[in-house]
PDB file of N, CA and C in Angstrom:
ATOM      1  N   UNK A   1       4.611  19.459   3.433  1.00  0.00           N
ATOM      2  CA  UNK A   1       4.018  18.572   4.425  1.00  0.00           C
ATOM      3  C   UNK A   1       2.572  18.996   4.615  1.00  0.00           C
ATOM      4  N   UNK A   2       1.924  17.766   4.516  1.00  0.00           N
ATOM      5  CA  UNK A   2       0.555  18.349   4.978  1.00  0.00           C
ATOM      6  C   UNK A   2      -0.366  17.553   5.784  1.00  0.00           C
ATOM      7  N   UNK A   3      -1.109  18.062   6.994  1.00  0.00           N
ATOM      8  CA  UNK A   3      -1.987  17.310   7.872  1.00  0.00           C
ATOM      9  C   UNK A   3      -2.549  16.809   7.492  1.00  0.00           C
ATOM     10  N   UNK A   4      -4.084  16.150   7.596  1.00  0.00           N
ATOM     11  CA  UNK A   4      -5.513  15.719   7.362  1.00  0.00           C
ATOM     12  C   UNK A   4      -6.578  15.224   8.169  1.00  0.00           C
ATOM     13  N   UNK A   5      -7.109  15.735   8.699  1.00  0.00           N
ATOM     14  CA  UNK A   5      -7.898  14.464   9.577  1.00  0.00           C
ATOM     15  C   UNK A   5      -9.296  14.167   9.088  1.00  0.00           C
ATOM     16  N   UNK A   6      -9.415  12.965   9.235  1.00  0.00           N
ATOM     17  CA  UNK A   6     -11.174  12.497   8.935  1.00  0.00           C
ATOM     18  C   UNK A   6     -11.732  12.257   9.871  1.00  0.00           C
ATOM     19  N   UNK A   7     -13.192  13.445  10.174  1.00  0.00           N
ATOM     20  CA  UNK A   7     -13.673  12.777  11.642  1.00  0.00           C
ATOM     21  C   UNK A   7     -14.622  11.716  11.411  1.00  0.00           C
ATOM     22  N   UNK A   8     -15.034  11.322  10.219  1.00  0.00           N
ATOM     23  CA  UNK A   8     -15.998  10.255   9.919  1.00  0.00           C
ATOM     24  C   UNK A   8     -15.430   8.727  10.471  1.00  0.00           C
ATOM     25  N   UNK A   9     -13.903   9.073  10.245  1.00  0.00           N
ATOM     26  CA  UNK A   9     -13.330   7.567  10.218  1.00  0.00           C
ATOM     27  C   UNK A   9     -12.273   7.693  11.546  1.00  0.00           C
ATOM     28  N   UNK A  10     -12.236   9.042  12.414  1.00  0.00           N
ATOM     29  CA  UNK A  10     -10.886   9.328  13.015  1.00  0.00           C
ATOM     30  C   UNK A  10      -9.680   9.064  13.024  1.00  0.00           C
ATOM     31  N   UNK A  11      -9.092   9.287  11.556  1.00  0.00           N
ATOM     32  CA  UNK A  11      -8.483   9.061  11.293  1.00  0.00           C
ATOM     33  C   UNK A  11      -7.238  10.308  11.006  1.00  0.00           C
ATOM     34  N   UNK A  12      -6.070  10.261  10.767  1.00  0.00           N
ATOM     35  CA  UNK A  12      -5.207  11.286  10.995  1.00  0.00           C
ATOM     36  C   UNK A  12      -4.118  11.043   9.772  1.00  0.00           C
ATOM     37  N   UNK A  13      -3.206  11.924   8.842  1.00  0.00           N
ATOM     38  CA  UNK A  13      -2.358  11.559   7.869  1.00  0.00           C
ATOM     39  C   UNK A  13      -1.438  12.945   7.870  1.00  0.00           C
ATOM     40  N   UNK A  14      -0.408  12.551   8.478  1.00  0.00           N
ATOM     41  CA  UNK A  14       0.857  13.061   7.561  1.00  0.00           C
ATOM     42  C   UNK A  14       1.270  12.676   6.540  1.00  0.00           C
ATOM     43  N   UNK A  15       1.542  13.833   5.669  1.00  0.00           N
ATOM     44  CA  UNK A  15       1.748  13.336   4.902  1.00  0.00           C
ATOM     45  C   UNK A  15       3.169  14.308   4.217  1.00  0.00           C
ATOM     46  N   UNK A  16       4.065  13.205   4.141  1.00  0.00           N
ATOM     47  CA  UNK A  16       5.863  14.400   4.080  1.00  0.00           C
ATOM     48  C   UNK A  16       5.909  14.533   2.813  1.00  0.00           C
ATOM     49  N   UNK A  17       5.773  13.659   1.923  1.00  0.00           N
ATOM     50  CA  UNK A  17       6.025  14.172   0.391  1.00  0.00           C
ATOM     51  C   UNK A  17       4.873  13.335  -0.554  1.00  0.00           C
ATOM     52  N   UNK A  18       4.953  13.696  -1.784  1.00  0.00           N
ATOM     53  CA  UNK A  18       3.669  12.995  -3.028  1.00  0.00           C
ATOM     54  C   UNK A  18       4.600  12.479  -3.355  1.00  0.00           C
ATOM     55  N   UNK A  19       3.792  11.052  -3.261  1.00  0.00           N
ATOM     56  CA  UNK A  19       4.453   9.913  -4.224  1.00  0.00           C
ATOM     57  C   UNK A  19       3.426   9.708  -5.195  1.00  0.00           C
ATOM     58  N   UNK A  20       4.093   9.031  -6.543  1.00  0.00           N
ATOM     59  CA  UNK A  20       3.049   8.960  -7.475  1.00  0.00           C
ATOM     60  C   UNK A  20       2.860   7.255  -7.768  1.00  0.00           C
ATOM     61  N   UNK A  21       3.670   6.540  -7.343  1.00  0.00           N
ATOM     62  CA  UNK A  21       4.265   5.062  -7.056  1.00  0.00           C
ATOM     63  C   UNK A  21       3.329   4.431  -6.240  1.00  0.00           C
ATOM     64  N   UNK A  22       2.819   2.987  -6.092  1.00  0.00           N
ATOM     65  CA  UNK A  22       2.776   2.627  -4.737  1.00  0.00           C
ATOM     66  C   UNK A  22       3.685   2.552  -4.272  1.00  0.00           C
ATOM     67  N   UNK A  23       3.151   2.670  -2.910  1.00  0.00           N
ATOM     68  CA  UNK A  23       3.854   2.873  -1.631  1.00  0.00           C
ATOM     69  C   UNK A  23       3.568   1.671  -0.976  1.00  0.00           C
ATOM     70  N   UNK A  24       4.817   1.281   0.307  1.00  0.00           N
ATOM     71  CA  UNK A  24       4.159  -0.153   1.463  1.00  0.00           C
ATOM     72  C   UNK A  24       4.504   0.396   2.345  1.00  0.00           C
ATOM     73  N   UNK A  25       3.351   0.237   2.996  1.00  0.00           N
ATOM     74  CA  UNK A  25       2.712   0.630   4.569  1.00  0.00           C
ATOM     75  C   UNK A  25       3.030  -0.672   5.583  1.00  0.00           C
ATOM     76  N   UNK A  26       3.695   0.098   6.657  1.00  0.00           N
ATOM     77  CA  UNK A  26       4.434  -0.954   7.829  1.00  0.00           C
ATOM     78  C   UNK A  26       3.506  -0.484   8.902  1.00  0.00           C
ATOM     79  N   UNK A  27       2.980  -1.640   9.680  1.00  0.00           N
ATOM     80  CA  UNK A  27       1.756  -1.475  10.498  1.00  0.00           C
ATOM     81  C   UNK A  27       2.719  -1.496  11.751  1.00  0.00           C
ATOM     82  N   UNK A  28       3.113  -0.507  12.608  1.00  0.00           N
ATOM     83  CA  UNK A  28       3.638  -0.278  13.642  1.00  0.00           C
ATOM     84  C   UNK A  28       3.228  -0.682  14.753  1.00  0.00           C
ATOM     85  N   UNK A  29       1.395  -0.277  14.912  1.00  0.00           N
ATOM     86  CA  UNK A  29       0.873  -0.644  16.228  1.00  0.00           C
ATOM     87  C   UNK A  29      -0.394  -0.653  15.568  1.00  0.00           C
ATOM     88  N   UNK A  30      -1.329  -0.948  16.781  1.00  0.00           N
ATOM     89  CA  UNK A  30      -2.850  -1.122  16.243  1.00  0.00           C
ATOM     90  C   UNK A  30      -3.213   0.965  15.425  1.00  0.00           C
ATOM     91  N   UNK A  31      -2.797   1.256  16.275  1.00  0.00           N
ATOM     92  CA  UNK A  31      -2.986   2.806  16.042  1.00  0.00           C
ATOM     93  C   UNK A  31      -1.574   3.822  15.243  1.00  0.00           C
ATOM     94  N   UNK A  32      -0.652   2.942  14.591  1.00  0.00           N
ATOM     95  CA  UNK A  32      -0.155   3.680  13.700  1.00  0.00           C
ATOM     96  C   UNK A  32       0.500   3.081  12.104  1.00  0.00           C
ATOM     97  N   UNK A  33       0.578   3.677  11.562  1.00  0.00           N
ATOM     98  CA  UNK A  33       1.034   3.220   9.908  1.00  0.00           C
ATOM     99  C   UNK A  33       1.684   4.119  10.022  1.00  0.00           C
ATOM    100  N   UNK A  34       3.389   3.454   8.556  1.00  0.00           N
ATOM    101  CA  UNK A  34       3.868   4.591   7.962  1.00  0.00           C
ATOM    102  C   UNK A  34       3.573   3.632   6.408  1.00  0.00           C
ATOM    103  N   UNK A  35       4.046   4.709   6.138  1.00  0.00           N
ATOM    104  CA  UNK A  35       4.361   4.688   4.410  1.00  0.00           C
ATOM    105  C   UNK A  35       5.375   4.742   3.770  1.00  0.00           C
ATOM    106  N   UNK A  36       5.974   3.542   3.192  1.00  0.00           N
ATOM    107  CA  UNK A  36       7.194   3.857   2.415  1.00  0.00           C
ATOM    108  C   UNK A  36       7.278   4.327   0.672  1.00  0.00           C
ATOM    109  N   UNK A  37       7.886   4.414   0.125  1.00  0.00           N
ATOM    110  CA  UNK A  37       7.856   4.271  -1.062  1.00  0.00           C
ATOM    111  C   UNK A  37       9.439   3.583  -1.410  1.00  0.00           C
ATOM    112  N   UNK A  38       9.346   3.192  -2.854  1.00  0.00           N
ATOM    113  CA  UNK A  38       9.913   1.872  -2.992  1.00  0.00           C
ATOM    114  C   UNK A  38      11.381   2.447  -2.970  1.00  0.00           C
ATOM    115  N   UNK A  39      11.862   3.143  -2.558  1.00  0.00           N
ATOM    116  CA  UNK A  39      13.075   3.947  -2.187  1.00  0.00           C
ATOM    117  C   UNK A  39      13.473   3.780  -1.060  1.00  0.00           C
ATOM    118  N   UNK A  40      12.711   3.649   0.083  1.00  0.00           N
ATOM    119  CA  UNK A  40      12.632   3.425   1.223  1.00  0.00           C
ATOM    120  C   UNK A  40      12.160   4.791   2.383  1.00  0.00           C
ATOM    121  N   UNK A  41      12.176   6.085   1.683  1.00  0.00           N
ATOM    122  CA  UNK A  41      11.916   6.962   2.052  1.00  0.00           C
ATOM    123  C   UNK A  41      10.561   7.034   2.203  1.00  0.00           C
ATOM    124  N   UNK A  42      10.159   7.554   3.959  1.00  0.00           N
ATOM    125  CA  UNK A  42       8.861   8.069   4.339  1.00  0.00           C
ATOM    126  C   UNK A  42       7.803   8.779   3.457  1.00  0.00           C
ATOM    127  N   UNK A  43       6.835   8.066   3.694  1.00  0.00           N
ATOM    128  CA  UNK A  43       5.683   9.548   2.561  1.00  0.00           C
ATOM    129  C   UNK A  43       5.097   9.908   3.525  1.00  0.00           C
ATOM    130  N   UNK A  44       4.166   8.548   4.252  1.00  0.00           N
ATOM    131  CA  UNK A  44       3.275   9.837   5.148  1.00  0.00           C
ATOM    132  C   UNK A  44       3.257   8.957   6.590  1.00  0.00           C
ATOM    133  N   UNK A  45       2.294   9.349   7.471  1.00  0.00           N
ATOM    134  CA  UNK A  45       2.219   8.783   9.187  1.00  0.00           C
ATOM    135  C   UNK A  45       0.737   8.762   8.930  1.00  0.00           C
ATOM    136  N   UNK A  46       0.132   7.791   9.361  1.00  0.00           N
ATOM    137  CA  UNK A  46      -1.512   7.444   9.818  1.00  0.00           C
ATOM    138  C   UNK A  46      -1.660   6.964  10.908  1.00  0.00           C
ATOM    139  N   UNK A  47      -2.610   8.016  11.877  1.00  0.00           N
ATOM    140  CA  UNK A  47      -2.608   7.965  12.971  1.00  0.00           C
ATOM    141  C   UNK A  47      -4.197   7.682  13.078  1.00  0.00           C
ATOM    142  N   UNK A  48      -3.817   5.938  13.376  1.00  0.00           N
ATOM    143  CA  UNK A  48      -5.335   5.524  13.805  1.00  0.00           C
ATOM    144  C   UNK A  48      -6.298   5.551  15.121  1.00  0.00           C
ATOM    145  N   UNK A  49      -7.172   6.089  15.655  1.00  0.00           N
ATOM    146  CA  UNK A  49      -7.833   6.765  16.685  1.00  0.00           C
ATOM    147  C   UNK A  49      -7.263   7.721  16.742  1.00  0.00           C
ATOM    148  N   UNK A  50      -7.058   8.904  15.893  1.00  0.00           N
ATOM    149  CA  UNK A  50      -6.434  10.000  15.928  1.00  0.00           C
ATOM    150  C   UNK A  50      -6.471  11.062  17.406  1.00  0.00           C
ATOM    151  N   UNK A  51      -7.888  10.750  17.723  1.00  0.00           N
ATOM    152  CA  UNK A  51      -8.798  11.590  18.583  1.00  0.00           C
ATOM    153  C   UNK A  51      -7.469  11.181  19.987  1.00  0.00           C
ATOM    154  N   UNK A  52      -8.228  10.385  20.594  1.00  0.00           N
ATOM    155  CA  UNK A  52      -7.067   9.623  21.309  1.00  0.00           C
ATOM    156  C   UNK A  52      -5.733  10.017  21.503  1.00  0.00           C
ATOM    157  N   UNK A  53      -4.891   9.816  19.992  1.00  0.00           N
ATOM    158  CA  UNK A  53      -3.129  10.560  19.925  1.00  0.00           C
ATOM    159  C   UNK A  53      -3.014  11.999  20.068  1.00  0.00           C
ATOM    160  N   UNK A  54      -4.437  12.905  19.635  1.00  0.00           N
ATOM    161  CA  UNK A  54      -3.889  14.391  19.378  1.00  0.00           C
ATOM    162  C   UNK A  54      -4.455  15.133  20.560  1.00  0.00           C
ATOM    163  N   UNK A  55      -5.775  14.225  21.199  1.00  0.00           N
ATOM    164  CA  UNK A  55      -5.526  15.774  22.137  1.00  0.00           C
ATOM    165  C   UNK A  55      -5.420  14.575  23.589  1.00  0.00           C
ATOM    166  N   UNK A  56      -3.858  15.199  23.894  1.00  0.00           N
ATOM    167  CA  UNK A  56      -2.676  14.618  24.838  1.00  0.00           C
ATOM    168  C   UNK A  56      -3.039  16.040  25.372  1.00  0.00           C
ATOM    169  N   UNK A  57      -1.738  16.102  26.447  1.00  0.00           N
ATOM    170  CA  UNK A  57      -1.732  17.420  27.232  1.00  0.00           C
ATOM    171  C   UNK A  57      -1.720  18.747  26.246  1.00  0.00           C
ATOM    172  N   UNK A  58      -1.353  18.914  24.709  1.00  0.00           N
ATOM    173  CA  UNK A  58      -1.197  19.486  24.156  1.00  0.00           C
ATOM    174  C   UNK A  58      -3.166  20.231  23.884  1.00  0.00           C
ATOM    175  N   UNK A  59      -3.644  19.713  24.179  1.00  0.00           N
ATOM    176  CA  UNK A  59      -5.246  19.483  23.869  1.00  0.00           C
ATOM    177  C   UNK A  59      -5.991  19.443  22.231  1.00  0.00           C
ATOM    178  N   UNK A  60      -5.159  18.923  21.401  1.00  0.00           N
ATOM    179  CA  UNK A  60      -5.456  19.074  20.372  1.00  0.00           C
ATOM    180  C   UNK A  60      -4.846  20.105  19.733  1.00  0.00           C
ATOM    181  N   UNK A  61      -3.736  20.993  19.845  1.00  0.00           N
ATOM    182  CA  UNK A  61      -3.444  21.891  18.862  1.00  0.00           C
ATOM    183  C   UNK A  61      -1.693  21.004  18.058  1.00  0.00           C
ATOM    184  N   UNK A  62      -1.702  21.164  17.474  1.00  0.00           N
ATOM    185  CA  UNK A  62      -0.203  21.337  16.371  1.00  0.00           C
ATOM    186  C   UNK A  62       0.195  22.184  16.897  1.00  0.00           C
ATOM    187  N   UNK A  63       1.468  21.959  17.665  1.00  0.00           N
ATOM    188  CA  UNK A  63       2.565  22.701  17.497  1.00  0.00           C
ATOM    189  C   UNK A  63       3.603  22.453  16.578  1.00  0.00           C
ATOM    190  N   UNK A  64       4.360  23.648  16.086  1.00  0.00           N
ATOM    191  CA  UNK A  64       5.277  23.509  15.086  1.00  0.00           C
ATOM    192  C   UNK A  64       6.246  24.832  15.354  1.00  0.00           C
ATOM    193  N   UNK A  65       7.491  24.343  15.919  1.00  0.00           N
ATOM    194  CA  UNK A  65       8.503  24.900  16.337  1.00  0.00           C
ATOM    195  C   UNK A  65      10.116  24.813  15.494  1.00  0.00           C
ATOM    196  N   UNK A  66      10.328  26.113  15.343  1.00  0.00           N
ATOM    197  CA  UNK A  66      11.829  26.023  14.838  1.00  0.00           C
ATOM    198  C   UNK A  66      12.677  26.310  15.969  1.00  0.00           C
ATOM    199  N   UNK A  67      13.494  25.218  16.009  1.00  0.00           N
ATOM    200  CA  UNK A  67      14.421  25.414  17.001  1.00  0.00           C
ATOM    201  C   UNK A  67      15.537  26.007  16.889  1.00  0.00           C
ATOM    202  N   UNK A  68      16.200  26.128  15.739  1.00  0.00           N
ATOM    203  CA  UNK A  68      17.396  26.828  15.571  1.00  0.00           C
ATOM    204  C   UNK A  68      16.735  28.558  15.688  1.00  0.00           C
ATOM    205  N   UNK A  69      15.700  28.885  15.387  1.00  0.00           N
ATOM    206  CA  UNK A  69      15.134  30.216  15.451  1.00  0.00           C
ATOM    207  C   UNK A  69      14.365  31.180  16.685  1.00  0.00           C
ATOM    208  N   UNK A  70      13.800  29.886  17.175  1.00  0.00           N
ATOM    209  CA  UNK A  70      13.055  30.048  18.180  1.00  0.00           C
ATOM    210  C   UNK A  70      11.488  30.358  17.721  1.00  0.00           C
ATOM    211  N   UNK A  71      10.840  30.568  16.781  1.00  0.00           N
ATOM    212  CA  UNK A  71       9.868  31.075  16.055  1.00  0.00           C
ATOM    213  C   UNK A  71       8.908  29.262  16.398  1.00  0.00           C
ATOM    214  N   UNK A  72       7.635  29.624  16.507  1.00  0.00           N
ATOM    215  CA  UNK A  72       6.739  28.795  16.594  1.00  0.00           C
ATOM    216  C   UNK A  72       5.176  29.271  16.539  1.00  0.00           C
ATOM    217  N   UNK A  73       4.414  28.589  16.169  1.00  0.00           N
ATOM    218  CA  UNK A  73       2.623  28.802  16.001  1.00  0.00           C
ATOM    219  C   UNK A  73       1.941  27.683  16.749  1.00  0.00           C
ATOM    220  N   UNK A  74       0.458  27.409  16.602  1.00  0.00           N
ATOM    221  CA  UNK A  74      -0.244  26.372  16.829  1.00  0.00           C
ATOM    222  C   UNK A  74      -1.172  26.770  15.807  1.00  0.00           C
ATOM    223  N   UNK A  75      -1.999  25.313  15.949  1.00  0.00           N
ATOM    224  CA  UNK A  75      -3.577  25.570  15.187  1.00  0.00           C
ATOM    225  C   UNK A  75      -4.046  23.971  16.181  1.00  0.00           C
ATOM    226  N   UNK A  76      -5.481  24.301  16.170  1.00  0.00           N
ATOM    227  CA  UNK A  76      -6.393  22.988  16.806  1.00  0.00           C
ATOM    228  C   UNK A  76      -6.039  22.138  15.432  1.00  0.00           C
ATOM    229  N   UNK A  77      -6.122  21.339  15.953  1.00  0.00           N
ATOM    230  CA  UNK A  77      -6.692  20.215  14.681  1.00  0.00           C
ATOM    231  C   UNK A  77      -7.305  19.114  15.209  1.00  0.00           C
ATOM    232  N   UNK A  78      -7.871  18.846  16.101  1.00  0.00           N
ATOM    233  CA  UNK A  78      -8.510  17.911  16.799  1.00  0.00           C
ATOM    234  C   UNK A  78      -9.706  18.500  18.190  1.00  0.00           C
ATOM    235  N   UNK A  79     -10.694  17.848  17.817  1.00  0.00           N
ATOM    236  CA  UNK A  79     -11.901  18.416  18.766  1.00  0.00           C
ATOM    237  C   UNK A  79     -12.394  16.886  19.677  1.00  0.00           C
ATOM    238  N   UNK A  80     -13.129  16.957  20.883  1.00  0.00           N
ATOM    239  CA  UNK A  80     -12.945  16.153  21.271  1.00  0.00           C
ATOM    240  C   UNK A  80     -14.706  15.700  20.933  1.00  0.00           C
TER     241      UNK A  80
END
């Protein structure tokens, strides 16, 4: 899995696996896309006005938590 953000375009991409296929993108809301591939399985999340979605009360960091472990980090990924 891997993040991305563009601050040129504020734009934001998960992205869960490489597809090498096109993919079709389902426009959810003004501010989100996913990505399918022709399997039907997720590739990635585009989070449009990224700025906006990521810094919530969280203030911009990624959290990423295992719950069966209890083990967790952050990193910023969004500046305002």
């Amino acid at each position: 899995m891997r993040l991305t953000y563009d601050p040129r375009y504020n734009v934001a991409y998960i992205r869960l696996r490489e597809e090498t296929t096109q993919v079709e993108t389902l426009r959810i809301s003004d501010e989100l896309n996913i990505d399918l591939s022709p399997d039907g399985q997720v590739c990635g999340i585009e989070l449009l006005n990224a700025n906006e979605q990521l810094l919530q009360p969280d203030q911009g960091k990624l959290l990423v938590s295992n719950t069966q472990t209890g083990a967790h980090w952050e990193r910023m990924v969004a500046t305002a």
